[in-house]
C-alpha atoms as a PDB file:
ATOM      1  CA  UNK A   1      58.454  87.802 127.410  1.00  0.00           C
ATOM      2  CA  UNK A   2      61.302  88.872 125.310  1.00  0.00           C
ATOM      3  CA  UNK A   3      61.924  91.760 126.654  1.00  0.00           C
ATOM      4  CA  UNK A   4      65.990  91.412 128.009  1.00  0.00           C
ATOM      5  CA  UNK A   5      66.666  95.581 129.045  1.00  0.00           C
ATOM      6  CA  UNK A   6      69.647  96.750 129.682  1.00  0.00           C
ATOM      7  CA  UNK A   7      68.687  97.436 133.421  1.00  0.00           C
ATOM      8  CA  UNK A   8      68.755  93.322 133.999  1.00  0.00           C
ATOM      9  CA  UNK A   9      72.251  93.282 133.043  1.00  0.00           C
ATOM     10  CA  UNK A  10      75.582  94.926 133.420  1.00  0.00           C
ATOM     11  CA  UNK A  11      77.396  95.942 130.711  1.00  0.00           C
ATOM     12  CA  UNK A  12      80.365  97.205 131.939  1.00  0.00           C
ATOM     13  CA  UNK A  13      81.066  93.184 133.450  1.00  0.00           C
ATOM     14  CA  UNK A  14      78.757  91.172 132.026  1.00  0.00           C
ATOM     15  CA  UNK A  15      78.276  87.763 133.268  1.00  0.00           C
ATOM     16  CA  UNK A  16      79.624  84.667 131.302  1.00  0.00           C
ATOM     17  CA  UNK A  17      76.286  83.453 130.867  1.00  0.00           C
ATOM     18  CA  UNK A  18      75.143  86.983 129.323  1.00  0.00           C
ATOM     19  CA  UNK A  19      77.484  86.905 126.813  1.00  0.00           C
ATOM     20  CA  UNK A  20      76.699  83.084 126.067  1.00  0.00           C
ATOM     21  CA  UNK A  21      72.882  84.481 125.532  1.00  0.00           C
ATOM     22  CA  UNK A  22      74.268  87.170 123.547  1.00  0.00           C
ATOM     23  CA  UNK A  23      76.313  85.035 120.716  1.00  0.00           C
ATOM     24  CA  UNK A  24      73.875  82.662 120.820  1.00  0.00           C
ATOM     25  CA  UNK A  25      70.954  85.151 120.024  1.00  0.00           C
ATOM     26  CA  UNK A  26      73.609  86.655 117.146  1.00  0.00           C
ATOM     27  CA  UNK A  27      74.115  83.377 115.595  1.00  0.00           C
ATOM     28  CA  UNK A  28      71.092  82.651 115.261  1.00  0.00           C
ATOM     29  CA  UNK A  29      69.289  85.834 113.841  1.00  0.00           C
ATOM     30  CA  UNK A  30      72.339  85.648 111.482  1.00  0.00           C
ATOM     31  CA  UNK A  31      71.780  82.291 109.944  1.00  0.00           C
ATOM     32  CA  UNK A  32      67.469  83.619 109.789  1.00  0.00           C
ATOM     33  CA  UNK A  33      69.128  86.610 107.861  1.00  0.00           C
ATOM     34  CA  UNK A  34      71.528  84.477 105.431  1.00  0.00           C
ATOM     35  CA  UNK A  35      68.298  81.913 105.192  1.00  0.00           C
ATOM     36  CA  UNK A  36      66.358  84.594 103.680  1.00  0.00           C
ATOM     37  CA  UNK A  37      68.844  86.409 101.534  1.00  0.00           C
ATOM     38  CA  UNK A  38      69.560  82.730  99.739  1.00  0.00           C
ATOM     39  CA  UNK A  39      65.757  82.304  99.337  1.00  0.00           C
ATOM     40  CA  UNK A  40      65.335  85.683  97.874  1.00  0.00           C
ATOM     41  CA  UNK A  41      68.732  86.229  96.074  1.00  0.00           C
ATOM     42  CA  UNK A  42      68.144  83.875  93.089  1.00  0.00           C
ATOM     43  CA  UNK A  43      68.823  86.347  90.552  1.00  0.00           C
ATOM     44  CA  UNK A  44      71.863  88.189  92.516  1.00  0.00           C
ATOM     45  CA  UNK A  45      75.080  87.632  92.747  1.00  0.00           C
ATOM     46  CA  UNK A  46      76.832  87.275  96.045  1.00  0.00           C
ATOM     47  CA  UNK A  47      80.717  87.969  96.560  1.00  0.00           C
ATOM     48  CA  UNK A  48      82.248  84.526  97.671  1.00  0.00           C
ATOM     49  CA  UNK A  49      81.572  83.113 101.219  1.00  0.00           C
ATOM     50  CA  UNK A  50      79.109  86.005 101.404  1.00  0.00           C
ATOM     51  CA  UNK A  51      76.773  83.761 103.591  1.00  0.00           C
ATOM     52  CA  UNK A  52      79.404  82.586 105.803  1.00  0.00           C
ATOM     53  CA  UNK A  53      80.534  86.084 106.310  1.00  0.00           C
ATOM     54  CA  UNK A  54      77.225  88.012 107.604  1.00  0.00           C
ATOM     55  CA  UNK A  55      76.791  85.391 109.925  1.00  0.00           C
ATOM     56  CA  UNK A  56      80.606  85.545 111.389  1.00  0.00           C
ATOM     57  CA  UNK A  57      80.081  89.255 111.339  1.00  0.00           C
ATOM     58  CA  UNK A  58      77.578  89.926 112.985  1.00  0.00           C
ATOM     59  CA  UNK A  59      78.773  87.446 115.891  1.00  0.00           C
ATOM     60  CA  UNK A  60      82.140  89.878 115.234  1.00  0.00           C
ATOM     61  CA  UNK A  61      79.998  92.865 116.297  1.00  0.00           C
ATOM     62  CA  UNK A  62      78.516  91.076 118.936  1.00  0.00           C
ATOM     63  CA  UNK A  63      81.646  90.641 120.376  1.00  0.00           C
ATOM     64  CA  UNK A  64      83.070  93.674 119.866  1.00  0.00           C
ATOM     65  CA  UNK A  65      80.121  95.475 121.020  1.00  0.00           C
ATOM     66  CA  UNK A  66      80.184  93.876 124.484  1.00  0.00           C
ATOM     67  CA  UNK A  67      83.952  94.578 124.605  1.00  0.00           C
ATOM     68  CA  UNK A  68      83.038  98.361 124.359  1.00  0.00           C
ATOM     69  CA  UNK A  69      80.113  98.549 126.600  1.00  0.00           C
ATOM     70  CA  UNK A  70      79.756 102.046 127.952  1.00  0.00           C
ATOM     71  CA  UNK A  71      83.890 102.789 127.967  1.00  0.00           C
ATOM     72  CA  UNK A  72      84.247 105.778 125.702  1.00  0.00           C
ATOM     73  CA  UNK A  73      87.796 105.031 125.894  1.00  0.00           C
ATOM     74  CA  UNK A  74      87.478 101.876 124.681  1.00  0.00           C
ATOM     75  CA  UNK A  75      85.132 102.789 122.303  1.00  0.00           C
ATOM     76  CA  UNK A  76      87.904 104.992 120.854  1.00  0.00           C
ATOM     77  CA  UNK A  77      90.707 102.919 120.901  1.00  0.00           C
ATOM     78  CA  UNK A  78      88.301 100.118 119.268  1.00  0.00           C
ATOM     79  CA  UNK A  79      88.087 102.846 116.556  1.00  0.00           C
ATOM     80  CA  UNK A  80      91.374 103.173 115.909  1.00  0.00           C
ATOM     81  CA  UNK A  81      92.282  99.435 116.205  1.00  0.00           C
ATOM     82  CA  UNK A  82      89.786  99.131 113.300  1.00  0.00           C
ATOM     83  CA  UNK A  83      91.017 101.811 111.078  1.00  0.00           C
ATOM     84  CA  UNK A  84      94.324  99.879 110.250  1.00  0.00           C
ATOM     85  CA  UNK A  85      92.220  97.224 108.918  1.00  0.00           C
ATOM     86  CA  UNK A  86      91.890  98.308 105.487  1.00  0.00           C
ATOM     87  CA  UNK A  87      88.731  95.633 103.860  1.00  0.00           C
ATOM     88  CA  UNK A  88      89.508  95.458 100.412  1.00  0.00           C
ATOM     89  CA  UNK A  89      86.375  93.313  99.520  1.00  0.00           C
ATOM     90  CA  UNK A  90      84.261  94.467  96.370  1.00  0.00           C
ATOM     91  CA  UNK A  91      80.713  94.107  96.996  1.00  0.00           C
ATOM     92  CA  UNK A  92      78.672  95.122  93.934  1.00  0.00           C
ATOM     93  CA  UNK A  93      75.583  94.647  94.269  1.00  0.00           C
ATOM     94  CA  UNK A  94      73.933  97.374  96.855  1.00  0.00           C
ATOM     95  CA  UNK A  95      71.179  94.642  98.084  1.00  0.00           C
ATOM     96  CA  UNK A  96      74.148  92.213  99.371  1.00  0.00           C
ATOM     97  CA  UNK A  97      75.404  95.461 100.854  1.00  0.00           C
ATOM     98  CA  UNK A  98      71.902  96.183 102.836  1.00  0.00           C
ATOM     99  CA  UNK A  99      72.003  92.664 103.585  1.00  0.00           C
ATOM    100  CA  UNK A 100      75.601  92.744 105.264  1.00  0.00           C
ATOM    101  CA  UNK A 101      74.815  95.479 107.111  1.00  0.00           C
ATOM    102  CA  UNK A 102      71.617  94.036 108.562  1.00  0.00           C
ATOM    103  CA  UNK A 103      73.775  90.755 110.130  1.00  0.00           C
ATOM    104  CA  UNK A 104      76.512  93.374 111.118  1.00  0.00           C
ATOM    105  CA  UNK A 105      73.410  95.541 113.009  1.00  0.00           C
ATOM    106  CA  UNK A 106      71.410  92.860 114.676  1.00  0.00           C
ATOM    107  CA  UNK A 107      74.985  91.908 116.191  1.00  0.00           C
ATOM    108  CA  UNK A 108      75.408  95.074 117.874  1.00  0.00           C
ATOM    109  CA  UNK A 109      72.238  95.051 118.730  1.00  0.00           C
ATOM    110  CA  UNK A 110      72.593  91.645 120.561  1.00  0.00           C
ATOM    111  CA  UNK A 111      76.100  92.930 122.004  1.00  0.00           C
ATOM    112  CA  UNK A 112      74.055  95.603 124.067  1.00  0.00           C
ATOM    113  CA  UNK A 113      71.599  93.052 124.676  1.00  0.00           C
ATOM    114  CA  UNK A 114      68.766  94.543 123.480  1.00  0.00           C
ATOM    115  CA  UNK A 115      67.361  90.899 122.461  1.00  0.00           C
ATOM    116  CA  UNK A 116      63.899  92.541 121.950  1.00  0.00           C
ATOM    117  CA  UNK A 117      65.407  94.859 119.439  1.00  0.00           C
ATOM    118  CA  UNK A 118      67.225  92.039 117.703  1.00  0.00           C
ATOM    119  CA  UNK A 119      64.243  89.735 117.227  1.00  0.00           C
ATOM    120  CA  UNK A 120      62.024  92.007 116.483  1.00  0.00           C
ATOM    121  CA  UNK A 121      63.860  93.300 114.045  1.00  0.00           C
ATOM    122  CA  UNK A 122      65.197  90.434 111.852  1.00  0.00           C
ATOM    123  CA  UNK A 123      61.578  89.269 111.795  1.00  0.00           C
ATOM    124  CA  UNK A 124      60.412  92.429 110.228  1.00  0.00           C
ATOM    125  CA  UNK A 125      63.327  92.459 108.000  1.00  0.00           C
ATOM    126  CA  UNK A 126      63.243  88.754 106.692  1.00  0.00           C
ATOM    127  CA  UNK A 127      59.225  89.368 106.501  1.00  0.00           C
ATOM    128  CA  UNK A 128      59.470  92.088 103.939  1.00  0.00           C
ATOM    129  CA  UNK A 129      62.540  90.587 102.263  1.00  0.00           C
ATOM    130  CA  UNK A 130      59.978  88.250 101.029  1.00  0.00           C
ATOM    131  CA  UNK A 131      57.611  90.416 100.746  1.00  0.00           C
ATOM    132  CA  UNK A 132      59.556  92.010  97.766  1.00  0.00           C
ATOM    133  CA  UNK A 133      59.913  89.099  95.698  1.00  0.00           C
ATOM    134  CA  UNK A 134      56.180  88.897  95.343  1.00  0.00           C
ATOM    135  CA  UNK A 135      56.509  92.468  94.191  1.00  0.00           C
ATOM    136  CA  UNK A 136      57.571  94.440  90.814  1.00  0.00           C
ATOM    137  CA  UNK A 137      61.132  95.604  92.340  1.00  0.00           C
ATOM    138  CA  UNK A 138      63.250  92.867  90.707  1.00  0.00           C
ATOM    139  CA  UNK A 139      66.909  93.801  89.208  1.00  0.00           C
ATOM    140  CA  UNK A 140      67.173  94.983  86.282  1.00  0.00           C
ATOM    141  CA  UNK A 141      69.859  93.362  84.181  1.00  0.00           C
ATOM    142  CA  UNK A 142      72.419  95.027  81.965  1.00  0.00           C
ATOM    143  CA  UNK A 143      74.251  92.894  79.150  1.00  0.00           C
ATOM    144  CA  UNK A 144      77.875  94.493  78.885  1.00  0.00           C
ATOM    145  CA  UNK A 145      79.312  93.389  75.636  1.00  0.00           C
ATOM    146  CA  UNK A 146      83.340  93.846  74.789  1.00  0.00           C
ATOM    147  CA  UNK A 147      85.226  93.130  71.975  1.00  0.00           C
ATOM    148  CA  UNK A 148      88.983  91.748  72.272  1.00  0.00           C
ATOM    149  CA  UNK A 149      91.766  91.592  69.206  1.00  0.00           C
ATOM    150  CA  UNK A 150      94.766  90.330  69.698  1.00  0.00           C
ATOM    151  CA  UNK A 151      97.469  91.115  66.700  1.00  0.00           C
ATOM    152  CA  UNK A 152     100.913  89.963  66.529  1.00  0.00           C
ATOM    153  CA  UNK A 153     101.953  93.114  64.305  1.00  0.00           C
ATOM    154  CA  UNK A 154     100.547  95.998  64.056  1.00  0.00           C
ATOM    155  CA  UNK A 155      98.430  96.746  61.087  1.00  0.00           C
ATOM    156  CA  UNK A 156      97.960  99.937  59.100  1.00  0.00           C
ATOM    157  CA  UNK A 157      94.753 102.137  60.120  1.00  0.00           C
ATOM    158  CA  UNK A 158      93.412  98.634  62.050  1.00  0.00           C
ATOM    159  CA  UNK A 159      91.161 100.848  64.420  1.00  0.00           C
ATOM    160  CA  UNK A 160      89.770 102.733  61.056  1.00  0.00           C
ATOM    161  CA  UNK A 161      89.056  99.465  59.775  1.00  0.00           C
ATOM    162  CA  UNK A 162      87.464  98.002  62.918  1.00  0.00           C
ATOM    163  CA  UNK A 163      84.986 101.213  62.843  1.00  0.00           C
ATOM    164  CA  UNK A 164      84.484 100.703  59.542  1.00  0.00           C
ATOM    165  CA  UNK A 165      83.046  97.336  59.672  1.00  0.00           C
ATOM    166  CA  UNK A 166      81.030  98.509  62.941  1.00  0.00           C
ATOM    167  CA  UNK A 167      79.054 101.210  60.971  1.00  0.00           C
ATOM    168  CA  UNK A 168      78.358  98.836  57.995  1.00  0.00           C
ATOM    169  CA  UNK A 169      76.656  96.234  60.225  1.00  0.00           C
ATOM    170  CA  UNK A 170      75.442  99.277  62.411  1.00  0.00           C
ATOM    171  CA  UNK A 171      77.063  98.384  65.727  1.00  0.00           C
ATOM    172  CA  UNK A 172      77.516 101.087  68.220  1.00  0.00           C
ATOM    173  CA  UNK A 173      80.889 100.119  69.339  1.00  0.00           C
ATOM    174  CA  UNK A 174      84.001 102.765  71.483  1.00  0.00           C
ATOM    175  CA  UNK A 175      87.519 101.567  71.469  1.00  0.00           C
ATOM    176  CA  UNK A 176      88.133 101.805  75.409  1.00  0.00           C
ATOM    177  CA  UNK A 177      91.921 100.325  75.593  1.00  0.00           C
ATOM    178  CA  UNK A 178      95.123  99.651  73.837  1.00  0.00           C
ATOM    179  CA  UNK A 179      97.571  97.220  75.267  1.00  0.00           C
ATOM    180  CA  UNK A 180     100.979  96.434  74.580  1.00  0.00           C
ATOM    181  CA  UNK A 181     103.049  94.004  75.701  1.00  0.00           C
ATOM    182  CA  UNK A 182     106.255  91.092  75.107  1.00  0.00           C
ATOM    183  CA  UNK A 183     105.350  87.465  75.070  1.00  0.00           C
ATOM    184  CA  UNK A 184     108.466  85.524  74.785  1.00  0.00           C
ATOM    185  CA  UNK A 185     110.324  88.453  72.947  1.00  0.00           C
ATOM    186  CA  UNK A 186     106.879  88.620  70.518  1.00  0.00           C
ATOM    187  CA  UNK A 187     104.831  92.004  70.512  1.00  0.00           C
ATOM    188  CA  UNK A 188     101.373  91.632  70.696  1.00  0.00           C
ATOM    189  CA  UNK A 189      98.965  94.121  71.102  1.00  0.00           C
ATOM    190  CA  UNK A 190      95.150  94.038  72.705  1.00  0.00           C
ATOM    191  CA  UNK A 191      92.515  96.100  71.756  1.00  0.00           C
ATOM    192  CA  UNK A 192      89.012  96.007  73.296  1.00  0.00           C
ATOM    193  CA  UNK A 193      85.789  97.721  72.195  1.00  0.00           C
ATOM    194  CA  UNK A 194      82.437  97.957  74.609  1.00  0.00           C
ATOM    195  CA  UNK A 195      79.585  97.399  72.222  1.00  0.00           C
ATOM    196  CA  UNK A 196      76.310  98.090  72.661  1.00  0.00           C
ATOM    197  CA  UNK A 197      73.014  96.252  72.424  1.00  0.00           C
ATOM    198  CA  UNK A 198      74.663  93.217  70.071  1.00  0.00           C
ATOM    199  CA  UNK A 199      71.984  90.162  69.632  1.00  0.00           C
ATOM    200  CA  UNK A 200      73.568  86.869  69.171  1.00  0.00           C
ATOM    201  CA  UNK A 201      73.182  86.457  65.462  1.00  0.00           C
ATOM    202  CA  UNK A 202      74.823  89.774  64.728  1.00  0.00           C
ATOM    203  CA  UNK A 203      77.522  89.007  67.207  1.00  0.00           C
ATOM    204  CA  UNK A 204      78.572  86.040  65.176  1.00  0.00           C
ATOM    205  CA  UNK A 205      78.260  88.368  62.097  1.00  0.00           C
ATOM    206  CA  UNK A 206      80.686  90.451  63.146  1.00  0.00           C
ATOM    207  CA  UNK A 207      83.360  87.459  64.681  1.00  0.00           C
ATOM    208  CA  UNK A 208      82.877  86.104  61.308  1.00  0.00           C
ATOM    209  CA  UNK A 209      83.835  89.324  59.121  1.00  0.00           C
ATOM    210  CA  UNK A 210      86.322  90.506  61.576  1.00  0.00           C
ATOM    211  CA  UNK A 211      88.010  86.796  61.028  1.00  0.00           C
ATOM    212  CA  UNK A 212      88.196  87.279  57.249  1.00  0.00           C
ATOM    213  CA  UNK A 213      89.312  90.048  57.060  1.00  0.00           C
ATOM    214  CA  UNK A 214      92.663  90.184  59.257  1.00  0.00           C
ATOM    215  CA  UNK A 215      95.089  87.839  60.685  1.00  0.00           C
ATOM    216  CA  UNK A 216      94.588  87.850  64.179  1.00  0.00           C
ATOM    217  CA  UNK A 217      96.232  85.888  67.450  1.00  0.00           C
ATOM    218  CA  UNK A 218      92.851  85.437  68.965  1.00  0.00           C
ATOM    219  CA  UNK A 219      89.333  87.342  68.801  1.00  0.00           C
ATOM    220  CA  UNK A 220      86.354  87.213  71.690  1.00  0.00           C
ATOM    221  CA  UNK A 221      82.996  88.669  71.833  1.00  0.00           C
ATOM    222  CA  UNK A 222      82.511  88.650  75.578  1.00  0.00           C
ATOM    223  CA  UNK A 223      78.923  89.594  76.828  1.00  0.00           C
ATOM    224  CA  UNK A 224      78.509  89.578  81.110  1.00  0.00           C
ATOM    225  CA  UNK A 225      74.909  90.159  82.405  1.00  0.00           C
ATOM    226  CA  UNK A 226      75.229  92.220  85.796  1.00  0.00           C
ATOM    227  CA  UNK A 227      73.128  94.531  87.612  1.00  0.00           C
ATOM    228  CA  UNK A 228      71.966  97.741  86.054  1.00  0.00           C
ATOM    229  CA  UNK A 229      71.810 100.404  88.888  1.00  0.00           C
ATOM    230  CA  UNK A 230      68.967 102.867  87.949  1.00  0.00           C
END
């Protein structure tokens, strides 16, 4: 019953209706595939407009797709149309990746109007995207913890100091930039530590020390929870 071939329809010239059926069909699955990656993303974070995007790229594909049909020519010069566009979007996480990639495939898949192929596919996929939720494959987070001091003048042997105080509270702790710069003809300088495996208490330990011992523009413990990728 859901079985549109490509032998019912041209797709050198398709018909206005066919391609109606087509972005229709893309739309759709898209919006079943962003449904399901909100459901079973609540512990992931998604680049902004993420939703909005798979489903406007995969009815992108779709169109494309149909605009190629069986032309290797066009199929070409589609390539090298789209290797100006440079995308400059970041996406981290590899699952919002997968999950990109699955709108961006069922709308070629719709743009060749293989609507069996589609349907059947983004049920399967959505089906064992929840699936996996109900399993032990969760993320696995990673706390990275930095340290930023920001001096006004520079201070004899500071970094000595700073790794001094580390290894008498026994904090793990690497000095990963300098900065230098002019603020309103002032020199400041910036450095920044990545510590590792700092609870709370001991965090406020060492903002506390750090704070009596030197004069200081401004001092941060900053602690982000991404990801780990194992």
């Amino acid at each position: 019953m859901l079985d549109f071939s490509l032998n019912s329809l041209n797709t050198d010239n398709p018909s206005p209706l066919s391609v109606i059926y087509a972005l229709t069909a893309s739309f759709i699955l898209a919006c079943l595939i962003s449904f399901t990656f909100q459901k079973t993303s609540r512990h992931i974070q998604a680049p902004g407009h993420f939703i909005q995007s798979m489903i406007l790229g995969s009815i992108i594909a779709t169109i494309v797709t149909i605009a190629i049909g069986d032309n290797i020519g066009r199929g070409l010069g589609m390539l090298g149309i789209m290797a100006i566009i440079r995308f400059r979007t970041n996406i981290t996480q590899a699952r919002n990746m997968i999950f990109m990639f699955s709108a961006l495939g069922i709308g070629i898949a719709c743009g060749v109007f293989a609507f069996n192929i589609a349907i059947y596919g983004t049920a399967f996929f959505c089906i064992v995207a929840f699936l996996l939720i109900l399993t032990n494959f969760e993320h696995f987070p990673k706390k990275n913890q930095s340290l930023r001091i920001q001096l006004s003048e520079d201070i004899d042997q500071f970094e000595s100091q700073v790794e001094y105080i580390f290894r008498s509270l026994k904090i793990n702790g690497q000095l990963s930039r300098i900065e230098n710069r002019i603020n309103n003809e002032q020199h400041e300088i910036e450095y920044n530590w990545d510590i590792e495996n700092l609870s709370d208490s001991d965090g406020k330990t060492l903002l506390q020390t750090l704070n009596k011992k030197f004069r200081m523009n401004s001092l941060r413990f900053i602690m982000r929870i991404e990801e780990q990728i194992i």
